[in-house]
N, C-alpha and C. Protein backbone atom coordinates (compact mmCIF):
# COMPACT_ATOMS: atom_id res chain seq x y z
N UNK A 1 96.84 118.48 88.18
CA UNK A 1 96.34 117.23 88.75
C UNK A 1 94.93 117.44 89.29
N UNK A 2 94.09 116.27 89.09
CA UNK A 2 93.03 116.50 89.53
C UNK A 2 92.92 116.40 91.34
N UNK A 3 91.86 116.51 91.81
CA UNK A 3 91.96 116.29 93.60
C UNK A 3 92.56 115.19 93.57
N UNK A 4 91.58 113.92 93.47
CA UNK A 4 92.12 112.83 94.12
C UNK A 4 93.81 112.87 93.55
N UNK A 5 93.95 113.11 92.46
CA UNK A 5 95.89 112.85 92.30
C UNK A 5 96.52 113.67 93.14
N UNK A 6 96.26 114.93 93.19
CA UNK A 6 96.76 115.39 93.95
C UNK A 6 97.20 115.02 95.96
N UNK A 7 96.18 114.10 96.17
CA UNK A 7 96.07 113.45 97.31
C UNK A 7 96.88 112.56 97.67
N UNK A 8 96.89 111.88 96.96
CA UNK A 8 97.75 110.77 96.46
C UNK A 8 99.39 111.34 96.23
N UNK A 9 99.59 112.06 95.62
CA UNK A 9 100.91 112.96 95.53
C UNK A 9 101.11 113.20 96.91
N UNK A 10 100.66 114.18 97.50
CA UNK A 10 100.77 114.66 98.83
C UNK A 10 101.03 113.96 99.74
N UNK A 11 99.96 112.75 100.09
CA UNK A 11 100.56 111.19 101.04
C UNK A 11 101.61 110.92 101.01
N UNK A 12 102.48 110.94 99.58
CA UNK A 12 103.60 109.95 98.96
C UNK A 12 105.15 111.23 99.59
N UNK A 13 104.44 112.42 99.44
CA UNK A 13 105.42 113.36 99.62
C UNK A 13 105.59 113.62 101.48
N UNK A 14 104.09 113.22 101.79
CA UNK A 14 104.42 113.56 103.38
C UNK A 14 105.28 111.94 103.88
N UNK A 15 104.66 110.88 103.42
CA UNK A 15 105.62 109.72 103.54
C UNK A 15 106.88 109.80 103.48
N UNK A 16 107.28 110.35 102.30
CA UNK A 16 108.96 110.73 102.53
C UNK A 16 109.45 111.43 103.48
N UNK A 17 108.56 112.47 103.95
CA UNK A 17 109.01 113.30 104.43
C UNK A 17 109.08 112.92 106.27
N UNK A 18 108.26 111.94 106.56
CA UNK A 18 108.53 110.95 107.87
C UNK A 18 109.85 110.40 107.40
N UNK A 19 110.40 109.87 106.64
CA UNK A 19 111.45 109.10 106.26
C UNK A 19 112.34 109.94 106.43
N UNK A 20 112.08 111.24 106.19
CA UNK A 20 113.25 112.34 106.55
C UNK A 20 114.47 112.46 104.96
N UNK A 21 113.47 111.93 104.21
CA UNK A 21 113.83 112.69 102.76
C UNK A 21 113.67 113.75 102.47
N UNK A 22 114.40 114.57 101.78
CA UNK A 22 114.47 115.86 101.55
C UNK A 22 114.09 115.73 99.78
N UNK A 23 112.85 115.93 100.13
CA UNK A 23 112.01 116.69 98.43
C UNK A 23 112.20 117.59 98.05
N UNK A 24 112.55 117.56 96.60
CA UNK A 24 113.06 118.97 95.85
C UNK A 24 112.47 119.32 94.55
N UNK A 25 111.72 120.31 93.76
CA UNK A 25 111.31 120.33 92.95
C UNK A 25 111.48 119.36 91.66
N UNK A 26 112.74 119.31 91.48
CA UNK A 26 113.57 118.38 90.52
C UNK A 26 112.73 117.22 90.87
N UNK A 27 112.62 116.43 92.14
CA UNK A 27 112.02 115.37 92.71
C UNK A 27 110.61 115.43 91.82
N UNK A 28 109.86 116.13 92.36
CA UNK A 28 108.55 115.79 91.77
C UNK A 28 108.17 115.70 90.77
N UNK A 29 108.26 115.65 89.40
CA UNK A 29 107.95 114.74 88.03
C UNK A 29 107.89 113.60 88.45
N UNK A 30 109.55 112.92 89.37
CA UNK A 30 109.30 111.55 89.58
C UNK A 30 108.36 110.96 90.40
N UNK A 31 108.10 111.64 91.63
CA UNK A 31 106.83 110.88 92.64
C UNK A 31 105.54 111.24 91.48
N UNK A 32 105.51 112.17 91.05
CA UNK A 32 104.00 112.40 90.15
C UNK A 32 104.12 111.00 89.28
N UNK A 33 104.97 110.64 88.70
CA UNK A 33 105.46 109.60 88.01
C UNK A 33 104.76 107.69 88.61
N UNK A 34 105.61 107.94 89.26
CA UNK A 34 105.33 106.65 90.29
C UNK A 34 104.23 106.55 91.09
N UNK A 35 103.66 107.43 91.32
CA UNK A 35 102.33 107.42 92.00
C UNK A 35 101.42 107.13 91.02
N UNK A 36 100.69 108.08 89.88
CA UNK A 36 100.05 108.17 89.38
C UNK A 36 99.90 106.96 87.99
N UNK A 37 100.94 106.22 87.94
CA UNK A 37 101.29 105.39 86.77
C UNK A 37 101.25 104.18 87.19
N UNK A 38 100.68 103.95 88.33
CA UNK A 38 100.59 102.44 88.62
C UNK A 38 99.35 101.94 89.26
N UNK A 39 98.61 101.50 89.21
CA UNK A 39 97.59 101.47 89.58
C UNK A 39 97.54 100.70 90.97
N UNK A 40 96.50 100.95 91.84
CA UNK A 40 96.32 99.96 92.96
C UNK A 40 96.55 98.83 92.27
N UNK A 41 97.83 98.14 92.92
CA UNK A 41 97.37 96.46 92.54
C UNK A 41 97.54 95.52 94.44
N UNK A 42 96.97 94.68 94.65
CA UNK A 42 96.92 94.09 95.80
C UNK A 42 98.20 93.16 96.25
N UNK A 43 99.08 93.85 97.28
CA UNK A 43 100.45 92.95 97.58
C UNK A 43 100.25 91.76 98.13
N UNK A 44 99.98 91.18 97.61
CA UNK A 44 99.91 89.16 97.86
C UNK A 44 101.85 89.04 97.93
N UNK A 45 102.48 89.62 97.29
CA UNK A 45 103.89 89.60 97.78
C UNK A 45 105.20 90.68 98.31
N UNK A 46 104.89 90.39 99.65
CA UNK A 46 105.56 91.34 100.08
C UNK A 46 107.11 90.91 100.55
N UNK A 47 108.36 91.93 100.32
CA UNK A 47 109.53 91.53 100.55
C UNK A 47 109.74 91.85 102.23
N UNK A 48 109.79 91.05 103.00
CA UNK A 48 109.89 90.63 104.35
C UNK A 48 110.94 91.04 104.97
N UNK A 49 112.59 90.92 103.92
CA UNK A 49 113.79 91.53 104.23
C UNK A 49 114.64 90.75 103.26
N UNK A 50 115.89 91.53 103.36
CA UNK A 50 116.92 91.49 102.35
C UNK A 50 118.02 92.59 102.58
N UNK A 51 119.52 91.25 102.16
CA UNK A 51 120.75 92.25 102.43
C UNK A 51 121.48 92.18 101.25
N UNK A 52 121.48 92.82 100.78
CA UNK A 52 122.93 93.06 99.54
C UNK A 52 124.03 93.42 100.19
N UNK A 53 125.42 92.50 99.70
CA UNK A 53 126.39 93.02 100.02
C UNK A 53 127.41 93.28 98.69
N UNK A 54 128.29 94.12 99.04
CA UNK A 54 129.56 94.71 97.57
C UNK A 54 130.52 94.91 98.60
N UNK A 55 131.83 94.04 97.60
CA UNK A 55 132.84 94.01 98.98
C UNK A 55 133.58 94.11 97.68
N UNK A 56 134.86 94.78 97.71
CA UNK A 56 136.00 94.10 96.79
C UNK A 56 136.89 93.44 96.42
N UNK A 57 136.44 92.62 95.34
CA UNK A 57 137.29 91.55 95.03
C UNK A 57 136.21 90.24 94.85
N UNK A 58 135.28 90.53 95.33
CA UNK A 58 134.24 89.40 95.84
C UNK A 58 132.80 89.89 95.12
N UNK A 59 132.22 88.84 94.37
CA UNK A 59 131.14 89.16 94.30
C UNK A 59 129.83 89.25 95.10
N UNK A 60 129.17 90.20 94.34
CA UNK A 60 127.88 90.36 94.83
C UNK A 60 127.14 89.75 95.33
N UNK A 61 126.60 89.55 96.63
CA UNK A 61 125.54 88.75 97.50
C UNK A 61 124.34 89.24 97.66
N UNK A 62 122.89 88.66 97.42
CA UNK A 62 121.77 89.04 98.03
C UNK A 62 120.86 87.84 98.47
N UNK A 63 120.29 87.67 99.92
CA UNK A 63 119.60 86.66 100.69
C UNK A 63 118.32 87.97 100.79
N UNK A 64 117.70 86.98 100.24
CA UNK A 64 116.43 87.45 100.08
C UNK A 64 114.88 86.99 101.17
N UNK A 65 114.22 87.18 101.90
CA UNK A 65 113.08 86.87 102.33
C UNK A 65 111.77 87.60 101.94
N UNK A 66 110.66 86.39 101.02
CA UNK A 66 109.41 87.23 100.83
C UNK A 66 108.41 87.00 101.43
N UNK A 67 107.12 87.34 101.30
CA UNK A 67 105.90 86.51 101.73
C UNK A 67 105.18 86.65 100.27
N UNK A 68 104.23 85.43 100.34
CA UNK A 68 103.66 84.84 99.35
C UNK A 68 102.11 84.67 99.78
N UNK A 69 101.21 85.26 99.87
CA UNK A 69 100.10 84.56 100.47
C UNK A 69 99.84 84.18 101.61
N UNK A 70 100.77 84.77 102.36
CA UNK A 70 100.88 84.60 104.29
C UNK A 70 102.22 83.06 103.91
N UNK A 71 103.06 82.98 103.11
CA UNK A 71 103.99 81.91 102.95
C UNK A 71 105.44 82.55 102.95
N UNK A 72 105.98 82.34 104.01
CA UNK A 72 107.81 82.63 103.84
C UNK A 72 108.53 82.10 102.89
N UNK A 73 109.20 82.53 102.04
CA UNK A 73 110.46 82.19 101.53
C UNK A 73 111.73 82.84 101.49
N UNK A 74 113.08 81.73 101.19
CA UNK A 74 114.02 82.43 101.43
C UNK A 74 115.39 82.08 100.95
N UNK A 75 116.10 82.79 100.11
CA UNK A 75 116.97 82.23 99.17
C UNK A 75 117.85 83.22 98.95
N UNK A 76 118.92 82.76 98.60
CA UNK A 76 119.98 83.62 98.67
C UNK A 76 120.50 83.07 97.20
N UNK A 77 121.93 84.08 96.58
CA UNK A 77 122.71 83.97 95.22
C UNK A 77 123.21 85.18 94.93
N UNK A 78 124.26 85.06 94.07
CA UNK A 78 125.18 86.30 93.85
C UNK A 78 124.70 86.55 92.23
N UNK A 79 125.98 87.67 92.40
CA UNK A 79 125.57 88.13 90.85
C UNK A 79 126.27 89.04 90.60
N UNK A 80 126.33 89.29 89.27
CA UNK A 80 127.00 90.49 88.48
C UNK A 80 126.76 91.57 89.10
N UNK A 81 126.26 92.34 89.91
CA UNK A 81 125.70 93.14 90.25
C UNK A 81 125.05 93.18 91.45
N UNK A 82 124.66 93.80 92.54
CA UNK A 82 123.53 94.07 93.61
C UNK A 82 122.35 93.22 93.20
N UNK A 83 121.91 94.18 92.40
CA UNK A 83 120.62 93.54 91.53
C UNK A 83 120.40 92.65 91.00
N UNK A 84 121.81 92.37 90.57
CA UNK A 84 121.52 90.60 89.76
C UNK A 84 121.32 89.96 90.53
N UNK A 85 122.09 89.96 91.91
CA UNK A 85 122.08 89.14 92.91
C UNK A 85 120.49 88.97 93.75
N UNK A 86 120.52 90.13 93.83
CA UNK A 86 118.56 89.81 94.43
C UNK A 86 117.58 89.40 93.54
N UNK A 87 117.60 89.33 91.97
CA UNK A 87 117.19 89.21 90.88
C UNK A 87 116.95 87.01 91.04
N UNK A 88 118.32 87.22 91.24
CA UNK A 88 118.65 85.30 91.13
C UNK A 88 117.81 84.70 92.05
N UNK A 89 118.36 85.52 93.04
CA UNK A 89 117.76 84.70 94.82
C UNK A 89 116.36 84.78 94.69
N UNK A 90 115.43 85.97 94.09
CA UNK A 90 114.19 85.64 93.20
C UNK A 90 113.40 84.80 92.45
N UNK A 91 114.65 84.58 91.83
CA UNK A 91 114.21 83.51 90.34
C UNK A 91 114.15 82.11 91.03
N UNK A 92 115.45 81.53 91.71
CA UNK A 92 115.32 80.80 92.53
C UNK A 92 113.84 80.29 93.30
N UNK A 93 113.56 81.33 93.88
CA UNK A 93 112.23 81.09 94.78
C UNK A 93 111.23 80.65 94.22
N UNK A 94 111.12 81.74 92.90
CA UNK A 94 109.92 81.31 91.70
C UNK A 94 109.93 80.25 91.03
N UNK A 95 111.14 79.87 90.19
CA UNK A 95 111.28 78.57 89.26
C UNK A 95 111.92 77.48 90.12
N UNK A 96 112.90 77.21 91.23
CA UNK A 96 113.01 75.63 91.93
C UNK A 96 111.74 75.65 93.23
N UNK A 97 111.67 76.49 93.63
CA UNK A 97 110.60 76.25 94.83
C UNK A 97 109.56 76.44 94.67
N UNK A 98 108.79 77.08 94.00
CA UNK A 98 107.50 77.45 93.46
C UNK A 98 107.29 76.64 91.96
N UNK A 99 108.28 76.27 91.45
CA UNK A 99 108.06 75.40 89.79
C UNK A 99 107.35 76.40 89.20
N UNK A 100 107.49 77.91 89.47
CA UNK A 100 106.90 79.05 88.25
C UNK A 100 107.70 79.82 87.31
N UNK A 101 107.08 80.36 86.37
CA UNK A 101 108.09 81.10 85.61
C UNK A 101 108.20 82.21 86.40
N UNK A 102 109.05 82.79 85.34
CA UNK A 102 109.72 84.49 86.24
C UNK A 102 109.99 85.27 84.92
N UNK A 103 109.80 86.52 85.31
CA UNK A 103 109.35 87.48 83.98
C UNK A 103 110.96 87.49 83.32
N UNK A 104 111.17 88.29 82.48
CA UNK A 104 112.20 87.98 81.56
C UNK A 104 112.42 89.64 81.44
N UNK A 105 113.60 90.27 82.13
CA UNK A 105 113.87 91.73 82.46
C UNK A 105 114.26 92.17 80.92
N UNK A 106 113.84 92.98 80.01
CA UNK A 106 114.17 93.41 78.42
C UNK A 106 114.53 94.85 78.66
N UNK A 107 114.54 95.59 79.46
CA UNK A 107 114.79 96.42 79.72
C UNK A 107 114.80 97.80 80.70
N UNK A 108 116.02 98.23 81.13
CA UNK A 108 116.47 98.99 82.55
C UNK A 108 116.48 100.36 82.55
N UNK A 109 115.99 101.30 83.18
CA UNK A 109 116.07 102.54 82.65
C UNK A 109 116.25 103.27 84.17
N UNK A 110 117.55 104.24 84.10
CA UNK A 110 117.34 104.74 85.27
C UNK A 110 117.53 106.14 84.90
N UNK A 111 116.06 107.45 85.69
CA UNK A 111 116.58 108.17 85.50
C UNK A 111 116.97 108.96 86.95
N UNK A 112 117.79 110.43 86.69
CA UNK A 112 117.79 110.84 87.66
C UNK A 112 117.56 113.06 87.86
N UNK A 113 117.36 113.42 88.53
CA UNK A 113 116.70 114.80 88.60
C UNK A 113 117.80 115.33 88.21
N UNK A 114 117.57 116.77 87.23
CA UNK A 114 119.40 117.29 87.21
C UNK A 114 119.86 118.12 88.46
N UNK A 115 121.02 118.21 88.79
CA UNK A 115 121.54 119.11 90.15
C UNK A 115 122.17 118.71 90.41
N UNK A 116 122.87 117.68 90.38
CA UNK A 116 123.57 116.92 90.78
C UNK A 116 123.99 116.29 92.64
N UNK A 117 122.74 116.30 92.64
CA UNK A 117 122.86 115.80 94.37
C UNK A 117 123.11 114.17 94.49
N UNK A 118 123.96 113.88 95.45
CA UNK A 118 123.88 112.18 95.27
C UNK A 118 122.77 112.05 96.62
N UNK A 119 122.11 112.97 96.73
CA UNK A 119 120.68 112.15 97.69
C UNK A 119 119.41 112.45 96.89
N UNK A 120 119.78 112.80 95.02
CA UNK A 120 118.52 112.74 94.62
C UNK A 120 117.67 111.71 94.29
N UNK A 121 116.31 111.59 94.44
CA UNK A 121 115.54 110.70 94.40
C UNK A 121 115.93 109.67 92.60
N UNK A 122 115.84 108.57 92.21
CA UNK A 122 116.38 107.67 90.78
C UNK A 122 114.61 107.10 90.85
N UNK A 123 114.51 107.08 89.70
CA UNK A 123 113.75 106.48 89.00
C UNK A 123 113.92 105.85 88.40
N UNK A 124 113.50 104.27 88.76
CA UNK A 124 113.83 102.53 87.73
C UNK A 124 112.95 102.47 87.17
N UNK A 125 112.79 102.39 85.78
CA UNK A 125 111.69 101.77 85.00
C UNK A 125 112.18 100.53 84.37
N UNK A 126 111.35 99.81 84.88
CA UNK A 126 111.81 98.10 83.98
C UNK A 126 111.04 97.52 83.08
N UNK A 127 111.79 97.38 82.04
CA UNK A 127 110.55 96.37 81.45
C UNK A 127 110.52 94.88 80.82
N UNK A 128 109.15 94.46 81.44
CA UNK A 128 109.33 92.95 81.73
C UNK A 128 108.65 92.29 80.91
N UNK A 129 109.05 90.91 80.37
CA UNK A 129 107.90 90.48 79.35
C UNK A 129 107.82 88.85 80.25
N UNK A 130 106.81 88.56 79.88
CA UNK A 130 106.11 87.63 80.65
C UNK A 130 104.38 86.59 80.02
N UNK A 131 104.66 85.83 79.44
CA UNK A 131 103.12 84.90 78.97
C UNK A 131 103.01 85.93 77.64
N UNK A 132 103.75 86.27 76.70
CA UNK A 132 103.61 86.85 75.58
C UNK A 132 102.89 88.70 75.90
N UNK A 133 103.18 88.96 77.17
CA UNK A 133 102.49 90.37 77.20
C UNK A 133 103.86 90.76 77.70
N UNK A 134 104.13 92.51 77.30
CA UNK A 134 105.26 93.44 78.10
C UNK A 134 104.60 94.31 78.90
N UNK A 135 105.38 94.99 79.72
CA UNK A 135 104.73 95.74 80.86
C UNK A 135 105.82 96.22 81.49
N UNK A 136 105.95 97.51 82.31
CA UNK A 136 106.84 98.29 82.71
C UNK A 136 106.34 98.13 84.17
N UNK A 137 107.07 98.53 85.24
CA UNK A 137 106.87 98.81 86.50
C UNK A 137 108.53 99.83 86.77
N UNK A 138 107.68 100.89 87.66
CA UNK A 138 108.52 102.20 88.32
C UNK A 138 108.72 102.00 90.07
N UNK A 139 110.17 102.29 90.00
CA UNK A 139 110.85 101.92 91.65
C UNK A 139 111.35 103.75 91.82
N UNK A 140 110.93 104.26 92.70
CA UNK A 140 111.10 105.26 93.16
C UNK A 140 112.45 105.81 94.30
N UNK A 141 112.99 105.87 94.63
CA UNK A 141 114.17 106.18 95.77
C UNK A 141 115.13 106.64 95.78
N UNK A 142 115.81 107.23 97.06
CA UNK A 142 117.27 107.84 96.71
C UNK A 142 118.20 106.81 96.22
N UNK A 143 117.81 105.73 96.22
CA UNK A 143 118.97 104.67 96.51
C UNK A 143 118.52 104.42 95.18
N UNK A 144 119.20 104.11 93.89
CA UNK A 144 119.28 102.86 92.76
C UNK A 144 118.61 101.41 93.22
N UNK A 145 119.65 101.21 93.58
CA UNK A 145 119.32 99.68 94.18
C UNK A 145 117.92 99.53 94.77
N UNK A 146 117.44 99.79 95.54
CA UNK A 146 116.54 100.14 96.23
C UNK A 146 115.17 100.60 95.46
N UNK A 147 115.23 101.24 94.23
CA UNK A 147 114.19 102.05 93.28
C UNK A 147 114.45 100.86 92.04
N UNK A 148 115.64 100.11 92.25
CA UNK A 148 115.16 98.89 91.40
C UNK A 148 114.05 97.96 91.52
N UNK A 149 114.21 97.33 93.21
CA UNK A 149 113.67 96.37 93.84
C UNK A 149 112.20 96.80 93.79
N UNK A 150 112.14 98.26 94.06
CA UNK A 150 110.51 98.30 94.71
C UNK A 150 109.88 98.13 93.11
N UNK A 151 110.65 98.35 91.87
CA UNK A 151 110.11 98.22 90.86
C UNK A 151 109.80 96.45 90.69
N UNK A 152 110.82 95.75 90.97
CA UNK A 152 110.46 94.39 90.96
C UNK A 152 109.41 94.01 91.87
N UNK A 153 109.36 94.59 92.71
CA UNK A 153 107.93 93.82 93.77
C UNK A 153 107.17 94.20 93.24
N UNK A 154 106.73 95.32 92.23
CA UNK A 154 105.55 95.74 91.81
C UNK A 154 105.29 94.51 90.99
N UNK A 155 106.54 94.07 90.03
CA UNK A 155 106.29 93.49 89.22
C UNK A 155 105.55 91.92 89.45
N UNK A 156 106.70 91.55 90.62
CA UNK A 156 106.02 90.39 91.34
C UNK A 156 104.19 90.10 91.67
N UNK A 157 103.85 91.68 91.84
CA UNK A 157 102.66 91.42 92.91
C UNK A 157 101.80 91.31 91.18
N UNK A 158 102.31 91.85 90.68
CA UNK A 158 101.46 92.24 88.94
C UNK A 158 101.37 90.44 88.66
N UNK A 159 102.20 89.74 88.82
CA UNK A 159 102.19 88.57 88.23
C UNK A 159 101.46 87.37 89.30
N UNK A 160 101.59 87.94 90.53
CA UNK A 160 100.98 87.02 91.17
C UNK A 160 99.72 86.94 90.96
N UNK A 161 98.82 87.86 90.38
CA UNK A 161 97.71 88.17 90.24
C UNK A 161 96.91 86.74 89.34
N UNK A 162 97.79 87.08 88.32
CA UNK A 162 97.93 85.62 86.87
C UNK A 162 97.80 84.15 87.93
N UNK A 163 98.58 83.86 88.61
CA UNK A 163 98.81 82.75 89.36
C UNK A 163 97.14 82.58 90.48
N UNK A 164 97.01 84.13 90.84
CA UNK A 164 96.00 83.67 91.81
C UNK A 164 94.23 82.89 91.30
């Protein structure tokens, strides 16, 4: 890596490491990954808060809150899944309250470090097609769920750009 990547790596690794994640060699392909593969883009949308719930017997819930441009929104919906569920309560926001489109998910990729730790860091790669262009965005975290989403806000902030 050159300096500046390397800098950039290092931030991302001491960040975790306030978080009180435990980085492990296995780990780093993926932060080199996610850092270096996305470029600065400017968060015009940031996720404000959000709860997923998984209960059994009952489907999936996610109430979602974002900001938009210094603008609250807030919507809730279930789903096949965690993800589907924060996925909807999304779409929602974008296509009845905003009257915008919303990217069209073609494909999910999760990987994970070998060792088999269940606190190893997952890597989401999604890919989204949207106004006749495709494009990937990477969610980083111990959590799945969680390394999904941050992949969708990337994606969000990628599209708000188009809108602004």
């Amino acid at each position: 890596l050159d300096e500046e990547s390397m800098r950039k790596v290092t931030e991302r690794i001491i960040e975790l490491g306030d978080k009180k994640e435990l980085v492990t060699r296995e780990d780093l392909p993926y932060i080199v990954s996610d850092v270096l593969k996305h470029g600065v883009v400017s968060e015009s949308v940031k996720l404000k808060s959000y709860i997923v719930t998984l209960a059994h017997g009952l489907k999936p819930m996610a109430t979602v809150k974002i900001g938009i441009n210094g603008k609250e929104f807030e919507e809730n919906s279930s789903g096949d899944g965690q993800y589907d569920a924060f996925v909807r309560a999304l779409r929602k926001i974008y296509k009845v309250t905003l009257g915008r489109k919303f990217p069209m998910l073609t494909n999910y990729a999760v990987s994970i470090p070998p060792g088999g730790r269940t606190d190893a860091f997952v890597q989401t790669v999604i890919t989204w097609s949207f106004e006749e262009k495709v494009f990937r965005t990477r969610g980083l975290d111990a959590d799945q769920t969680e390394a999904a989403i941050k992949a969708t806000m990337k994606m969000l902030n990628i599209i708000e750009n188009e809108y602004e």
